[in-house]
N, C-alpha and C. Protein backbone atom coordinates (compact mmCIF):
# COMPACT_ATOMS: atom_id res chain seq x y z
N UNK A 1 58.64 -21.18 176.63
CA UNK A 1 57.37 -20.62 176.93
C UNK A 1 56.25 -21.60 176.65
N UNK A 2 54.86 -21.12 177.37
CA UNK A 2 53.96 -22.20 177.07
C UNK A 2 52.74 -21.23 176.04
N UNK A 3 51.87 -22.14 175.55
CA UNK A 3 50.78 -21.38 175.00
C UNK A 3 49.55 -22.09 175.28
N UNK A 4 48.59 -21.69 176.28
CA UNK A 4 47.00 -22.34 176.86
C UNK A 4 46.19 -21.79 175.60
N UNK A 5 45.04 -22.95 175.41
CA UNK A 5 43.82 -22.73 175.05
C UNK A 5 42.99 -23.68 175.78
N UNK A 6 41.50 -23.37 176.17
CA UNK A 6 41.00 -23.81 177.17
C UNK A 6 39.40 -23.81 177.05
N UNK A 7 38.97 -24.16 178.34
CA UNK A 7 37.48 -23.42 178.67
C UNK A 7 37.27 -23.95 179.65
N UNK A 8 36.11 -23.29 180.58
CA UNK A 8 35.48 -23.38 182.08
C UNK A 8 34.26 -24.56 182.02
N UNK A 9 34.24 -25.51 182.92
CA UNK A 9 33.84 -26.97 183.24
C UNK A 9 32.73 -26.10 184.00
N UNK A 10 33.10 -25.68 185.26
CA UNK A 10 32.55 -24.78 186.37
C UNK A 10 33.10 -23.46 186.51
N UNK A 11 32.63 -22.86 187.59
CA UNK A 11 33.38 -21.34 187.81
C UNK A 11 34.31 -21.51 188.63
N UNK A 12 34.74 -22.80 188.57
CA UNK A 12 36.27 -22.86 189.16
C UNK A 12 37.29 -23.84 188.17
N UNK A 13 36.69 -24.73 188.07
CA UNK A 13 37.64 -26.01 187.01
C UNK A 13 37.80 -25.54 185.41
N UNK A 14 38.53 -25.28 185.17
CA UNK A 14 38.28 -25.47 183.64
C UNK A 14 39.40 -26.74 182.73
N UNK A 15 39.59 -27.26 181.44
CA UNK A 15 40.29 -27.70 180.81
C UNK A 15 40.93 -26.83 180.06
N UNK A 16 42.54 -27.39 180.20
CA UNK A 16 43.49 -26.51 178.92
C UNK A 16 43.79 -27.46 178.70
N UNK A 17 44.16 -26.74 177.40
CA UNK A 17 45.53 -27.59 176.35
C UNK A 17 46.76 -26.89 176.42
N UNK A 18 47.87 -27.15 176.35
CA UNK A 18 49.12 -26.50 176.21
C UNK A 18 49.90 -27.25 175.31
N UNK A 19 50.68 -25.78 174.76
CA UNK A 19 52.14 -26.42 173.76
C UNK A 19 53.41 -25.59 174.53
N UNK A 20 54.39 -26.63 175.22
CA UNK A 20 55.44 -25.49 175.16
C UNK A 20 56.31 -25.67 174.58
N UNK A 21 57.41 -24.93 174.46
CA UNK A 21 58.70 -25.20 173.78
C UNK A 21 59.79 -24.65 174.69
N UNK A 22 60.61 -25.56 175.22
CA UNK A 22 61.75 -25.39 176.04
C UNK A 22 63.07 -25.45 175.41
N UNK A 23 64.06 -24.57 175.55
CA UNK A 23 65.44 -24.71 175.24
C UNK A 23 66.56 -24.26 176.07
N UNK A 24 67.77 -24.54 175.55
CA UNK A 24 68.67 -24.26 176.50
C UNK A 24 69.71 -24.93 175.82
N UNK A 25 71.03 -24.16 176.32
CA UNK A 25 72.40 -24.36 176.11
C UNK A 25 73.45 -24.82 177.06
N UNK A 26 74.48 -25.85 176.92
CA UNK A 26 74.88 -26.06 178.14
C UNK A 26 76.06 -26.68 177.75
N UNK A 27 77.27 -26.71 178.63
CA UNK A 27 78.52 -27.62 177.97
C UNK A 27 78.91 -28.51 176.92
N UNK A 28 77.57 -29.40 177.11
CA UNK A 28 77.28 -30.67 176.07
C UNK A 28 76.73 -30.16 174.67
N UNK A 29 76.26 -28.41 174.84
CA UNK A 29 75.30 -28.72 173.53
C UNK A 29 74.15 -27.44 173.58
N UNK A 30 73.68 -27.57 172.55
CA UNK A 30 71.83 -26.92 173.10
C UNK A 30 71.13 -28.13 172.97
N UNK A 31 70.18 -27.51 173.52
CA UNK A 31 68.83 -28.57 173.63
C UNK A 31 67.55 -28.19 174.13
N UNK A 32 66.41 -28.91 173.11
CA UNK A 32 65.60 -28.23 173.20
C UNK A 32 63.86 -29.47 173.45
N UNK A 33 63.11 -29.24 173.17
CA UNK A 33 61.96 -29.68 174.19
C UNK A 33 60.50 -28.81 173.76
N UNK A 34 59.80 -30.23 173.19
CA UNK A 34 58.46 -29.82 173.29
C UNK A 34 57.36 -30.44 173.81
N UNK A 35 56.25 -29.77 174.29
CA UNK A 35 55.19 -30.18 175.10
C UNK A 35 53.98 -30.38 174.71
N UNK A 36 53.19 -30.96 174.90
CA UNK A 36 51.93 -31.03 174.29
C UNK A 36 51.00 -31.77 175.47
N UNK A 37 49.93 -31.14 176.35
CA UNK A 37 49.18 -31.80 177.44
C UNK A 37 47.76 -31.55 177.39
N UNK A 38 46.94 -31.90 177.89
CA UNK A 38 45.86 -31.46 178.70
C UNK A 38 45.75 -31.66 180.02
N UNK A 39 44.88 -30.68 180.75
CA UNK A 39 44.88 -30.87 182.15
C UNK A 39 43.91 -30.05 182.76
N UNK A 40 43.23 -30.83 183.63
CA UNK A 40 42.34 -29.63 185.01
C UNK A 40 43.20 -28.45 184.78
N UNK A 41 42.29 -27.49 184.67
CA UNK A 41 43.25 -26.23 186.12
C UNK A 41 41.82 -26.41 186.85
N UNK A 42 42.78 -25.77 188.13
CA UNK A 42 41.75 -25.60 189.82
C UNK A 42 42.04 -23.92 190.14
N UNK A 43 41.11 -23.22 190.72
CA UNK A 43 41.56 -22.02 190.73
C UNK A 43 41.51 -21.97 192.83
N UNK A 44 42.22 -21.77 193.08
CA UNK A 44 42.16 -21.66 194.31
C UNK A 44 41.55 -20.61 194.97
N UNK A 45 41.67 -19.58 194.57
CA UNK A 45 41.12 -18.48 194.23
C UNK A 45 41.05 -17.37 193.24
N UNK A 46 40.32 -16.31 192.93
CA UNK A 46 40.24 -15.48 192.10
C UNK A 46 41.69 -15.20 191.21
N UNK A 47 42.54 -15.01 192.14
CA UNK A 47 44.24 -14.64 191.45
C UNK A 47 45.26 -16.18 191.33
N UNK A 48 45.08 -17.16 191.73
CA UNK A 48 45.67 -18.10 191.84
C UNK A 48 45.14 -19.43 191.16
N UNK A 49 45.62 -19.79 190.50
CA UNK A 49 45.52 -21.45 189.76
C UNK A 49 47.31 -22.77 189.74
N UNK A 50 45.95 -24.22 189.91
CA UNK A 50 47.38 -25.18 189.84
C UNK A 50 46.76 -25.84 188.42
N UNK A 51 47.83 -26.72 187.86
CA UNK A 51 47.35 -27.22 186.95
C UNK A 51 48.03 -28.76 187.07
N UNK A 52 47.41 -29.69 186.55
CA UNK A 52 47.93 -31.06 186.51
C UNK A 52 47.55 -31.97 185.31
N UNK A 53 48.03 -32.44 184.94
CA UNK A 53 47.55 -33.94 183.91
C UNK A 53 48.60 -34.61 183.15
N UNK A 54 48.36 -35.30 182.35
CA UNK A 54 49.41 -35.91 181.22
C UNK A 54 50.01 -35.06 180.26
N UNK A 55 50.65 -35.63 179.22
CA UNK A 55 51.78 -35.02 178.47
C UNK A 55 52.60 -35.84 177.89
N UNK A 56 52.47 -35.57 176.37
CA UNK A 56 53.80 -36.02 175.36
C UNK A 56 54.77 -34.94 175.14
N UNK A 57 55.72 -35.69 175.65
CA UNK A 57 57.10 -35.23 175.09
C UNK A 57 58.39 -35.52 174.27
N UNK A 58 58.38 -34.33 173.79
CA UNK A 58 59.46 -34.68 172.57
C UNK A 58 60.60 -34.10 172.79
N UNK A 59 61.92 -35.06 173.43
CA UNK A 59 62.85 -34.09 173.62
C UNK A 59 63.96 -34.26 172.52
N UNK A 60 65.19 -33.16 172.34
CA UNK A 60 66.29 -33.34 171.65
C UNK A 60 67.41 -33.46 172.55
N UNK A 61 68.88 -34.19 172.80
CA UNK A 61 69.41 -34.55 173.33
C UNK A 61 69.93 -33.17 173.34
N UNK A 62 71.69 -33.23 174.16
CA UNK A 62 72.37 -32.10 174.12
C UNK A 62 72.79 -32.42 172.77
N UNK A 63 73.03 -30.64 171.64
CA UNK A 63 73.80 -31.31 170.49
C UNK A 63 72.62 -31.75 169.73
N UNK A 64 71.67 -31.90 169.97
CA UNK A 64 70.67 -32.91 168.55
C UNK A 64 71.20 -33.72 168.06
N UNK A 65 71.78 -34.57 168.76
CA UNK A 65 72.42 -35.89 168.02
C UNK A 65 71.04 -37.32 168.54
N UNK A 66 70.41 -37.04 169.33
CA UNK A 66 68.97 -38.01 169.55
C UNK A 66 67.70 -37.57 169.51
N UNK A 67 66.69 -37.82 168.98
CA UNK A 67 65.19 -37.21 169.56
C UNK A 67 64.52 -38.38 170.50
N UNK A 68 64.21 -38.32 171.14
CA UNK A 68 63.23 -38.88 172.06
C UNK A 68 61.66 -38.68 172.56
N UNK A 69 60.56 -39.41 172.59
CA UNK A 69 59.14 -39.20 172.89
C UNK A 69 59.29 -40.23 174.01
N UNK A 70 58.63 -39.78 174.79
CA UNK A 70 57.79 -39.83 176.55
C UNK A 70 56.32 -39.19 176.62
N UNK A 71 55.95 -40.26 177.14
CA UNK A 71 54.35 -39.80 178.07
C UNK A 71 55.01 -39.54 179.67
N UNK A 72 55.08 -38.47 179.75
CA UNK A 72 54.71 -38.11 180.92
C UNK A 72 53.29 -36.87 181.48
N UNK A 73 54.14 -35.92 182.30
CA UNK A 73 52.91 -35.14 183.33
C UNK A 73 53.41 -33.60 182.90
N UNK A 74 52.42 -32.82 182.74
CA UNK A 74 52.51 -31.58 182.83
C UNK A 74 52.09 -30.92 183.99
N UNK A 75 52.26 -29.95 184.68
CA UNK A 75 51.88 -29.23 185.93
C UNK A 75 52.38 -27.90 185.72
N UNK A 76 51.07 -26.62 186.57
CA UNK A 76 51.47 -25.49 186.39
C UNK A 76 50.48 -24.78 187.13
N UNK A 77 51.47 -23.38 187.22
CA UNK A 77 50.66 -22.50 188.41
C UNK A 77 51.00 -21.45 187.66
N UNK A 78 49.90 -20.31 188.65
CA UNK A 78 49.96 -19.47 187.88
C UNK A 78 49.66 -17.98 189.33
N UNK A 79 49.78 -16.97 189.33
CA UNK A 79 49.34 -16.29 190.37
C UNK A 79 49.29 -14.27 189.57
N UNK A 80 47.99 -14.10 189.78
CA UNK A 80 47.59 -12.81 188.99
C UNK A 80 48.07 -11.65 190.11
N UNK A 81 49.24 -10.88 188.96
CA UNK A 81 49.20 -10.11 189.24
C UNK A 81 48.61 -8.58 189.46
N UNK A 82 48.18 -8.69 187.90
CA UNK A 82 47.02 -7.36 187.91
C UNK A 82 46.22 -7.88 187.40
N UNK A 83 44.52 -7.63 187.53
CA UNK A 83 43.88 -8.49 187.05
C UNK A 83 42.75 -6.93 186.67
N UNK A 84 42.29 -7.08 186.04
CA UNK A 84 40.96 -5.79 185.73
C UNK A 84 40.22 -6.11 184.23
N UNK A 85 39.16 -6.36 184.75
CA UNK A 85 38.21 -7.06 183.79
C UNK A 85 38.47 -8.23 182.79
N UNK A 86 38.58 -8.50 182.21
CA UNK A 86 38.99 -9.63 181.48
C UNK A 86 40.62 -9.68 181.14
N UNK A 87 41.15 -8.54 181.41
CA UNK A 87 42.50 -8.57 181.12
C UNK A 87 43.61 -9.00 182.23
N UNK A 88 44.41 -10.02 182.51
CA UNK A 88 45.14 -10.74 183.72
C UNK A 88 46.59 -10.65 182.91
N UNK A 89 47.58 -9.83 183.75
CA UNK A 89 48.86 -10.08 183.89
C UNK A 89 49.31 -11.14 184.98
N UNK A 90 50.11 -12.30 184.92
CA UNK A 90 50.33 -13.17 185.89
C UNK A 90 51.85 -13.80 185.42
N UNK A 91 52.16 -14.36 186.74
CA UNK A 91 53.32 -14.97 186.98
C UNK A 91 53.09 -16.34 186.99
N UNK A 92 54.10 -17.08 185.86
CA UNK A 92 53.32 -18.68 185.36
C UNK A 92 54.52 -19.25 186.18
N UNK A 93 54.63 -20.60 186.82
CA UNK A 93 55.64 -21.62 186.24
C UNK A 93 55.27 -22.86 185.69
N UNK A 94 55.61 -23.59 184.99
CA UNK A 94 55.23 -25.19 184.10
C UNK A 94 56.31 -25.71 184.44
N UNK A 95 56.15 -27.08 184.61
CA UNK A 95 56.89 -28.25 184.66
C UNK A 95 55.90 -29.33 184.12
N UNK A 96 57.39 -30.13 182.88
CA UNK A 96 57.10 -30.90 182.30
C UNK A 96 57.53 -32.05 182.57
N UNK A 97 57.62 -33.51 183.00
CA UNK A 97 58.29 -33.96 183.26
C UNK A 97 57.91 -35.63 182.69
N UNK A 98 58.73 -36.27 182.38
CA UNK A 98 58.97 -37.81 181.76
C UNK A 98 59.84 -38.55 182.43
N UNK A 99 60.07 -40.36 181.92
CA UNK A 99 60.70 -40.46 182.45
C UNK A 99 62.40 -40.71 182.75
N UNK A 100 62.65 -39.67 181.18
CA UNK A 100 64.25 -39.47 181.34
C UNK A 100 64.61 -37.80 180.94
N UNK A 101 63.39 -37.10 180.94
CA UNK A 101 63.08 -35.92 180.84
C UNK A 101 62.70 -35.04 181.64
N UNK A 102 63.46 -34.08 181.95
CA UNK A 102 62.36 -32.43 182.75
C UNK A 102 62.72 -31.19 182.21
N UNK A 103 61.24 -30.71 182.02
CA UNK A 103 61.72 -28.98 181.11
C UNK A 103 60.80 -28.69 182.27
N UNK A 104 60.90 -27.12 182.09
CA UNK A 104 60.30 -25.96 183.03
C UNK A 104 60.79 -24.94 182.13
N UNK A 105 59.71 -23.87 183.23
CA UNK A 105 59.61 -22.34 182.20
C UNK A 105 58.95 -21.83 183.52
N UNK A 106 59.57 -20.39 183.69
CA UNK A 106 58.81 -19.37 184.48
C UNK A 106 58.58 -17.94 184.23
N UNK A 107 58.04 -17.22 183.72
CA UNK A 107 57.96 -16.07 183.23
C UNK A 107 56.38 -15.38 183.70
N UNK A 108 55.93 -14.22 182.66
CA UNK A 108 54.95 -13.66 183.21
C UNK A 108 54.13 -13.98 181.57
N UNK A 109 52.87 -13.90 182.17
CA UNK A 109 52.16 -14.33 181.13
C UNK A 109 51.04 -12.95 180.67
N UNK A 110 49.90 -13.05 179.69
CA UNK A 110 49.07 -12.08 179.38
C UNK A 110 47.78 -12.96 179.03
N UNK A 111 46.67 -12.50 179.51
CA UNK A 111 45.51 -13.49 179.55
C UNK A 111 44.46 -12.26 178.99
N UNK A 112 43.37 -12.68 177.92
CA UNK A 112 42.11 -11.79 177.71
C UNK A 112 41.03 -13.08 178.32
N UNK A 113 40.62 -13.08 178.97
CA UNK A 113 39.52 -14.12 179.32
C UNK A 113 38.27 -13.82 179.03
């Protein structure tokens, strides 16, 4: 999952920060993944946002037998599903990506704006 904190540039651009934390299990192992970025969001419209910028990452191999840090890119969208007054239910996805690294996450999110 990810966690935004932010604020509005204009009534369309604003800056976030994000932390996520990615995991997962797999033949080799678990493994797991954290994020740390800033980035534009753009709102395309009222219910819809993309997001883009840089990003450190910290990954753990399969197994935790390595840790690894990368600068790479964070990116993310987002699309409101119910939206009524400051309160926004929405459908996120993030991608994190480096360059011997990729996490992602898609779920639904909860916004008080």
């Amino acid at each position: 999952g990810v966690m935004y904190i932010g604020g509005m540039l204009t009534p369309t651009v604003g800056l976030v920060g994000n932390f996520g934390l990615v995991s997962g299990t797999g033949d080799d192992g678990a493994a797991m993944g954290f994020v740390w970025g800033l980035a534009p969001q753009y709102w395309l419209d009222t219910r819809l946002w993309v997001r883009a910028g840089p990003a450190a990452i910290l990954a753990f191999d399969p197994g935790f037998e390595s840790l690894g840090f990368e600068v790479g890119v964070t990116a993310g969208a987002s699309y409101a599903l119910v939206k009524s007054g400051s309160f926004v239910l929405d459908l996120r996805l993030d991608l994190h990506v480096g360059p011997a690294t990729t996490l992602g996450s898609a779920g639904i999110g909860v916004n008080l704006n």
